[in-house]
N, C-alpha and C. Protein backbone atom coordinates (compact mmCIF):
# COMPACT_ATOMS: atom_id res chain seq x y z
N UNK A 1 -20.87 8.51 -4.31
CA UNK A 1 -21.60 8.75 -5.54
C UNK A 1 -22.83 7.84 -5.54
N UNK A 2 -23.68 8.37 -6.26
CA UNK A 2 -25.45 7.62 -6.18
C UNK A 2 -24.86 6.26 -6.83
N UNK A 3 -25.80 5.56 -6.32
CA UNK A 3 -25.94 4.15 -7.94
C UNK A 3 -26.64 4.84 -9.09
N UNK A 4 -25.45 5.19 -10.05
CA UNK A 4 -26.16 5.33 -11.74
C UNK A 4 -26.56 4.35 -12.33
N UNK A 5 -27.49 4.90 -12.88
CA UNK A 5 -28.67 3.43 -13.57
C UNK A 5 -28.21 3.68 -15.05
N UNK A 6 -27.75 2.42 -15.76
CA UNK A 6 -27.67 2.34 -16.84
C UNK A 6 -28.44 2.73 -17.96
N UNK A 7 -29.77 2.42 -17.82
CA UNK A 7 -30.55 3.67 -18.63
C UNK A 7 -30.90 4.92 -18.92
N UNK A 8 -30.58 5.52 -17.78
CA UNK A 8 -30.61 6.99 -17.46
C UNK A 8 -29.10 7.66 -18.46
N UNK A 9 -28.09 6.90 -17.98
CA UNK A 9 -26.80 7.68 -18.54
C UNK A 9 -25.67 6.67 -18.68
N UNK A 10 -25.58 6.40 -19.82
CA UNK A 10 -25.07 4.95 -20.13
C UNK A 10 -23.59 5.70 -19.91
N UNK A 11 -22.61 6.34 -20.56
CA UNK A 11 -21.85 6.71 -20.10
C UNK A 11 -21.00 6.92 -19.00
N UNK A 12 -21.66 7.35 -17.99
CA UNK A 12 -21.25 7.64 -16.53
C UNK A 12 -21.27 5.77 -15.93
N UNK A 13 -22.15 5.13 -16.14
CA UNK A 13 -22.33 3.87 -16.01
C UNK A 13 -21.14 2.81 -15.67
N UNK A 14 -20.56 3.34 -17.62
CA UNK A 14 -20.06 2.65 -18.19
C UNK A 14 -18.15 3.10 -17.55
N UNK A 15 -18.12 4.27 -17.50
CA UNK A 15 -16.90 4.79 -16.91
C UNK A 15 -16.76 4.28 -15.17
N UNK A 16 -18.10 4.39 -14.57
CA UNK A 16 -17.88 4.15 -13.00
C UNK A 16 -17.52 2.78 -13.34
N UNK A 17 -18.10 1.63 -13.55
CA UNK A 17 -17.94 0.19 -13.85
C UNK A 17 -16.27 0.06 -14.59
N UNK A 18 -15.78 0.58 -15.30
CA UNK A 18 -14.27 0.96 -15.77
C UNK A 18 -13.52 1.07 -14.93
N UNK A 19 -13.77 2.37 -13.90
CA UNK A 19 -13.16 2.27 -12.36
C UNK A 19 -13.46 1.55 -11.80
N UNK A 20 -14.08 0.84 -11.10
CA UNK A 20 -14.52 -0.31 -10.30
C UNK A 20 -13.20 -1.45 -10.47
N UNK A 21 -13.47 -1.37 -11.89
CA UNK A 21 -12.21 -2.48 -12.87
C UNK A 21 -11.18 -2.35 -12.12
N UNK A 22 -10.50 -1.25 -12.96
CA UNK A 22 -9.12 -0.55 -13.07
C UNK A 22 -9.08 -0.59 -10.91
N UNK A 23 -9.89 -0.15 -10.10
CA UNK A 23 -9.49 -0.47 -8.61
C UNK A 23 -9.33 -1.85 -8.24
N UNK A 24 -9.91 -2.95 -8.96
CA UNK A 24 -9.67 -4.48 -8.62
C UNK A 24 -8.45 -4.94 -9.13
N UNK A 25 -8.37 -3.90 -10.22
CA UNK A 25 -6.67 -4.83 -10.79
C UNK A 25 -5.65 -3.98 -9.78
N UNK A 26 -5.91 -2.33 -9.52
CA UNK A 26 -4.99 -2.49 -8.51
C UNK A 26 -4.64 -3.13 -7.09
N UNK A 27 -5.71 -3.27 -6.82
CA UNK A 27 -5.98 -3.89 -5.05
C UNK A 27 -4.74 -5.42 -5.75
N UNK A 28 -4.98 -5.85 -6.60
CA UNK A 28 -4.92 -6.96 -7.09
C UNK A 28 -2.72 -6.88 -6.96
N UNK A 29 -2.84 -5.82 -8.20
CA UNK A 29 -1.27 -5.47 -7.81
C UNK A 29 -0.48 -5.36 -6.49
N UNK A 30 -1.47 -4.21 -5.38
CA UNK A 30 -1.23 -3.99 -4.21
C UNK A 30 -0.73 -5.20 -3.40
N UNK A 31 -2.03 -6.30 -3.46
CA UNK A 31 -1.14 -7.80 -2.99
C UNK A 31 0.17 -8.13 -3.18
N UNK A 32 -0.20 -8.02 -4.96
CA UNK A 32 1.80 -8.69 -4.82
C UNK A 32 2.54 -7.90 -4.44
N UNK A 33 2.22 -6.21 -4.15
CA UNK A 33 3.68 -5.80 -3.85
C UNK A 33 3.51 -6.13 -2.44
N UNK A 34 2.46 -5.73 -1.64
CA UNK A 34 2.66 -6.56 -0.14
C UNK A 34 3.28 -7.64 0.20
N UNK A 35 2.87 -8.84 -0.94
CA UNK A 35 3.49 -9.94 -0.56
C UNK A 35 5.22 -9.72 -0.74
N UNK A 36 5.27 -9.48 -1.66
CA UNK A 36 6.81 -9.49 -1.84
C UNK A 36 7.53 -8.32 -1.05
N UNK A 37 7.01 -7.12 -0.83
CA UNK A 37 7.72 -6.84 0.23
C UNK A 37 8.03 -6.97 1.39
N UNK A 38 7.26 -8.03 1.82
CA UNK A 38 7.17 -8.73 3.36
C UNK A 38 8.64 -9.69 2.58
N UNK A 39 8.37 -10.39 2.27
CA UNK A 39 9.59 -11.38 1.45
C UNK A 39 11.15 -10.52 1.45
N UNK A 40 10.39 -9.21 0.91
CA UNK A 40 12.08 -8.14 0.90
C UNK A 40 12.29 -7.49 1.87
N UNK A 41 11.80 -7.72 3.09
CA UNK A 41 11.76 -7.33 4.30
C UNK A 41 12.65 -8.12 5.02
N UNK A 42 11.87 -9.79 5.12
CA UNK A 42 12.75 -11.00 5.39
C UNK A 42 14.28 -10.91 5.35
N UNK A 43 14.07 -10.51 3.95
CA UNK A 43 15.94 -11.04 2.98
C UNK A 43 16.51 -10.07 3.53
N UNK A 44 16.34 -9.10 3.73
CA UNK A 44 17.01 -7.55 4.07
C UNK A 44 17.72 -7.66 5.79
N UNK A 45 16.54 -8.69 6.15
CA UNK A 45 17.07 -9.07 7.94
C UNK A 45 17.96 -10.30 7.31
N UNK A 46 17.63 -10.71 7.38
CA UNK A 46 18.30 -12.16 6.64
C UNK A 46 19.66 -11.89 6.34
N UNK A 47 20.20 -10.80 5.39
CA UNK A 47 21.48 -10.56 4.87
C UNK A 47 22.16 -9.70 5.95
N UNK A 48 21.38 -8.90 6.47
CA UNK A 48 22.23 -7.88 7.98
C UNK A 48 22.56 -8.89 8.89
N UNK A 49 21.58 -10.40 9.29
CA UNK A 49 22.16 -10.83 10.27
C UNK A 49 23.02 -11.55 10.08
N UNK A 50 23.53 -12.42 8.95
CA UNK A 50 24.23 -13.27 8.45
C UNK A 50 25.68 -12.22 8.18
N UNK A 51 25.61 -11.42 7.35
CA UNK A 51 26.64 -10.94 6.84
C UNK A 51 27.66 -10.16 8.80
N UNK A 52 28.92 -10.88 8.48
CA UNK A 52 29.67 -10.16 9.54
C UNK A 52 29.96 -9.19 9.86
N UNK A 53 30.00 -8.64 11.26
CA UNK A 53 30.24 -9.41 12.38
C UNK A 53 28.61 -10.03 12.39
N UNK A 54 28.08 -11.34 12.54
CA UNK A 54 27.52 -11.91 12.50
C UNK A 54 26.35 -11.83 14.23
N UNK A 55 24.93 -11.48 13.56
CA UNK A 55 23.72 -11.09 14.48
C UNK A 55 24.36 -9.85 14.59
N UNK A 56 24.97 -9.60 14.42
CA UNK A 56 24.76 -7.63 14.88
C UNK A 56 24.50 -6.85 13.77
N UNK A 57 23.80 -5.72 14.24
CA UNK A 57 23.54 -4.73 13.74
C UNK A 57 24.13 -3.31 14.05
N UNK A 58 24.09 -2.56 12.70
CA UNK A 58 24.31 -1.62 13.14
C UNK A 58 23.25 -0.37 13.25
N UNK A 59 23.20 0.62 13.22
CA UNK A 59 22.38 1.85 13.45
C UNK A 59 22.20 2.11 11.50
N UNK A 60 23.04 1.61 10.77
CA UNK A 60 22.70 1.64 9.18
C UNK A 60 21.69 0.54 8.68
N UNK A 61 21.65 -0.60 9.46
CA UNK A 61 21.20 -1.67 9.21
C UNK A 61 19.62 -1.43 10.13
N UNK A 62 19.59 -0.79 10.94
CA UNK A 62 18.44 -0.83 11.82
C UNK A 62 17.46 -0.11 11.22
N UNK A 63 18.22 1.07 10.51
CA UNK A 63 17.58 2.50 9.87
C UNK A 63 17.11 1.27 7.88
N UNK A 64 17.71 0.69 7.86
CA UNK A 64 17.64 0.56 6.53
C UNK A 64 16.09 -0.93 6.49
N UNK A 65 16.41 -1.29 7.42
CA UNK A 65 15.49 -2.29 8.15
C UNK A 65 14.26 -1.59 8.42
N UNK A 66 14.29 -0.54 9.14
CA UNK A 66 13.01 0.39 9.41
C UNK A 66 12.38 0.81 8.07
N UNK A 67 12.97 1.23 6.93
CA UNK A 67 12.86 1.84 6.15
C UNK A 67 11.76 0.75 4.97
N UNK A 68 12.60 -0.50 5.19
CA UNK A 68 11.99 -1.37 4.28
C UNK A 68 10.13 -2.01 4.92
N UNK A 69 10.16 -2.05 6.50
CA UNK A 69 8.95 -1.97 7.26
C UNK A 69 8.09 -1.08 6.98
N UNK A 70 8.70 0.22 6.90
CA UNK A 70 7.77 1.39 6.20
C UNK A 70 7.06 1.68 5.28
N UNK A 71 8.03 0.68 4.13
CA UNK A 71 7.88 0.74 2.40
C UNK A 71 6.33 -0.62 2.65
N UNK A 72 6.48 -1.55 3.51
CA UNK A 72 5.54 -1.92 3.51
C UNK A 72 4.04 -1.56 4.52
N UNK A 73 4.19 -0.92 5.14
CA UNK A 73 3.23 -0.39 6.05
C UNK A 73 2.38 0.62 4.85
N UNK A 74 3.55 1.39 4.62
CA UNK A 74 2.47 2.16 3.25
C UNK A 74 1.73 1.28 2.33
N UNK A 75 2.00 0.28 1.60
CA UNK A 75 1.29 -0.47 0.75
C UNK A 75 0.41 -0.69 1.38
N UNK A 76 0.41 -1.07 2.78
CA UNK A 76 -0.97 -1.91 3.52
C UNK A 76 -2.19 -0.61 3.36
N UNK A 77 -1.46 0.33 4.14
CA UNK A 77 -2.32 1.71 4.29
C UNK A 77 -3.03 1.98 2.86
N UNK A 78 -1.78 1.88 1.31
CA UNK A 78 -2.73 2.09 -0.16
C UNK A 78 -4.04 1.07 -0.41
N UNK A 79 -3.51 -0.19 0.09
CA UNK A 79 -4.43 -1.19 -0.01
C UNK A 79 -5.69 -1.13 0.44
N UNK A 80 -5.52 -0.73 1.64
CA UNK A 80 -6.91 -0.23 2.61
C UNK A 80 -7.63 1.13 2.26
N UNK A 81 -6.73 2.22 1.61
CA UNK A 81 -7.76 3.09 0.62
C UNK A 81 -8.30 2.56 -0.59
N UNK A 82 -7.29 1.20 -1.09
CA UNK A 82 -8.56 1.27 -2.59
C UNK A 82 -9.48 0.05 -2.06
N UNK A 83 -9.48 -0.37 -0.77
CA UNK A 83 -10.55 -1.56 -0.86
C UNK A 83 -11.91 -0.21 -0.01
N UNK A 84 -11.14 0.59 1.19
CA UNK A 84 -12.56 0.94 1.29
C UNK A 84 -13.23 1.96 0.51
N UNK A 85 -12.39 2.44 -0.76
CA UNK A 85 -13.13 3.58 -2.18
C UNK A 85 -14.03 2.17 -2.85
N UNK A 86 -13.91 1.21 -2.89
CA UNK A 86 -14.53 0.06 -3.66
C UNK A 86 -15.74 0.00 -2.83
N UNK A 87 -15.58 -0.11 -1.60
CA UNK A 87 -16.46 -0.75 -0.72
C UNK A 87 -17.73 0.47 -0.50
N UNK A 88 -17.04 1.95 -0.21
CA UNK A 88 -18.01 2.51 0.37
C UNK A 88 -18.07 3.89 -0.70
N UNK A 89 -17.62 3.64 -1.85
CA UNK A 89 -17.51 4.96 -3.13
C UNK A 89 -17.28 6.44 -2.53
N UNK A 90 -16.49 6.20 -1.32
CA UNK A 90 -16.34 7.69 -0.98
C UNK A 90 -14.53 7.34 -0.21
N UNK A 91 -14.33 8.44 -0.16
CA UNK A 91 -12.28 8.48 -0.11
C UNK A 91 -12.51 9.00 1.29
N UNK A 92 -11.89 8.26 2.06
CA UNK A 92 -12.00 8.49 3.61
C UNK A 92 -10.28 9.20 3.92
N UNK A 93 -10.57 10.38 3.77
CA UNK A 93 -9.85 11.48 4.64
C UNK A 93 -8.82 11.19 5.81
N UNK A 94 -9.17 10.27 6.77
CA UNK A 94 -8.93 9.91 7.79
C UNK A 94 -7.23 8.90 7.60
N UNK A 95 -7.88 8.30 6.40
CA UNK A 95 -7.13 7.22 6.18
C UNK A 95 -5.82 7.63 5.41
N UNK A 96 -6.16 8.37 4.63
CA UNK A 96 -5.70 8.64 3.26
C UNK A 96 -4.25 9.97 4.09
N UNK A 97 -5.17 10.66 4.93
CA UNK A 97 -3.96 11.48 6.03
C UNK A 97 -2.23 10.80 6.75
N UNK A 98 -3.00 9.19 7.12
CA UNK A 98 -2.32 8.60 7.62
C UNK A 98 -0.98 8.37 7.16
N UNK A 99 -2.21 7.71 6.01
CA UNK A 99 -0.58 6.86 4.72
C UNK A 99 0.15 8.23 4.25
N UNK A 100 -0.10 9.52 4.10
CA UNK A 100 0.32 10.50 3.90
C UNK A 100 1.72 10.47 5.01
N UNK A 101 1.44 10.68 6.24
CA UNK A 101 1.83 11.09 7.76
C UNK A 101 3.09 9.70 7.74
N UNK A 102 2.67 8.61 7.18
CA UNK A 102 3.07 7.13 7.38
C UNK A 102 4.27 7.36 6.08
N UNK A 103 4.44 8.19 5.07
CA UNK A 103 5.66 8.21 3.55
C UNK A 103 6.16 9.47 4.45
N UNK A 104 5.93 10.45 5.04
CA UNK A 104 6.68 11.42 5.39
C UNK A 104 7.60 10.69 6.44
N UNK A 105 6.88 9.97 7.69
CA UNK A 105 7.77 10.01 8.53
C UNK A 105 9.03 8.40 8.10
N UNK A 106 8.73 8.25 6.60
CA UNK A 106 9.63 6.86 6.31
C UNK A 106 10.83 8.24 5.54
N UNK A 107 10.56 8.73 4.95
CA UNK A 107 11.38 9.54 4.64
C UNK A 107 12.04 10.23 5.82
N UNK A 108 11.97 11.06 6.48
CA UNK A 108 12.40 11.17 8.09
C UNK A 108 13.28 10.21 8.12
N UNK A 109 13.00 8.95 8.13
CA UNK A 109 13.38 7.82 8.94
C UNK A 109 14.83 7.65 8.01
C-alpha cells in the first residue's frame, strides 16, 4: 500500500497507523508465546525423560515431542509474517504457504 498522507485522507491514515499498532502488540504477543513454548518444549522432554523407564522413549513420546516442536515452528513462521507485513506492507505468499504446509503437516504428525 502507498504511504497515505495525513492530509489527503485522515481516515485511511488513521486506520493504517491502528494496524501498524494492533501488528506490534501482536509480534509483541508472538514473543511470549515463542518464548514459552520453547520452555514447554523443554518440560515436555524433561518429563518423558525422567518419568520411567527412565531416558527412554517411546514412539508416543517422540510423536508428542514432535508435535510440541511444531506448535513452535509455526509461531516462528506467524512471527515472521507479521514482522515482514510491518516491514514491507505487502503479505508475502511464499511465506504465509509455508506456515500453512508447516500446521498441516503438525496435524499429520
Amino acid at each position: 500500500m502507498e504511504n497515505i498522507d495525513k492530509s489527503n485522507d485522515l481516515f485511511l491514515w488513521l486506520a493504517k497507523n491502528i494496524i501498524h499498532f494492533c501488528l506490534k502488540a501482536l509480534a509483541l504477543l508472538m514473543l511470549l508465546v515463542i518464548i514459552f513454548g520453547v520452555i514447554g518444549v523443554a518440560w515436555t522432554i524433561y518429563q518423558r525423560i525422567v518419568s520411567p523407564p527412565v531416558f527412554i522413549l517411546t514412539i508416543g513420546d517422540i510423536l508428542a515431542t514432535f508435535g510440541a516442536f511444531m506448535v513452535v515452528l509455526i509461531a516462528i513462521e506467524i512471527f515472521q509474517n507479521i514482522i515482514l507485513y510491518l516491514r514491507d506492507d505487502v503479505i508475502h505468499v511464499k511465506i504465509v504457504l509455508s506456515t500453512a504446509l508447516m500446521a498441516i503437516a503438525r496435524k499429520v504428525i
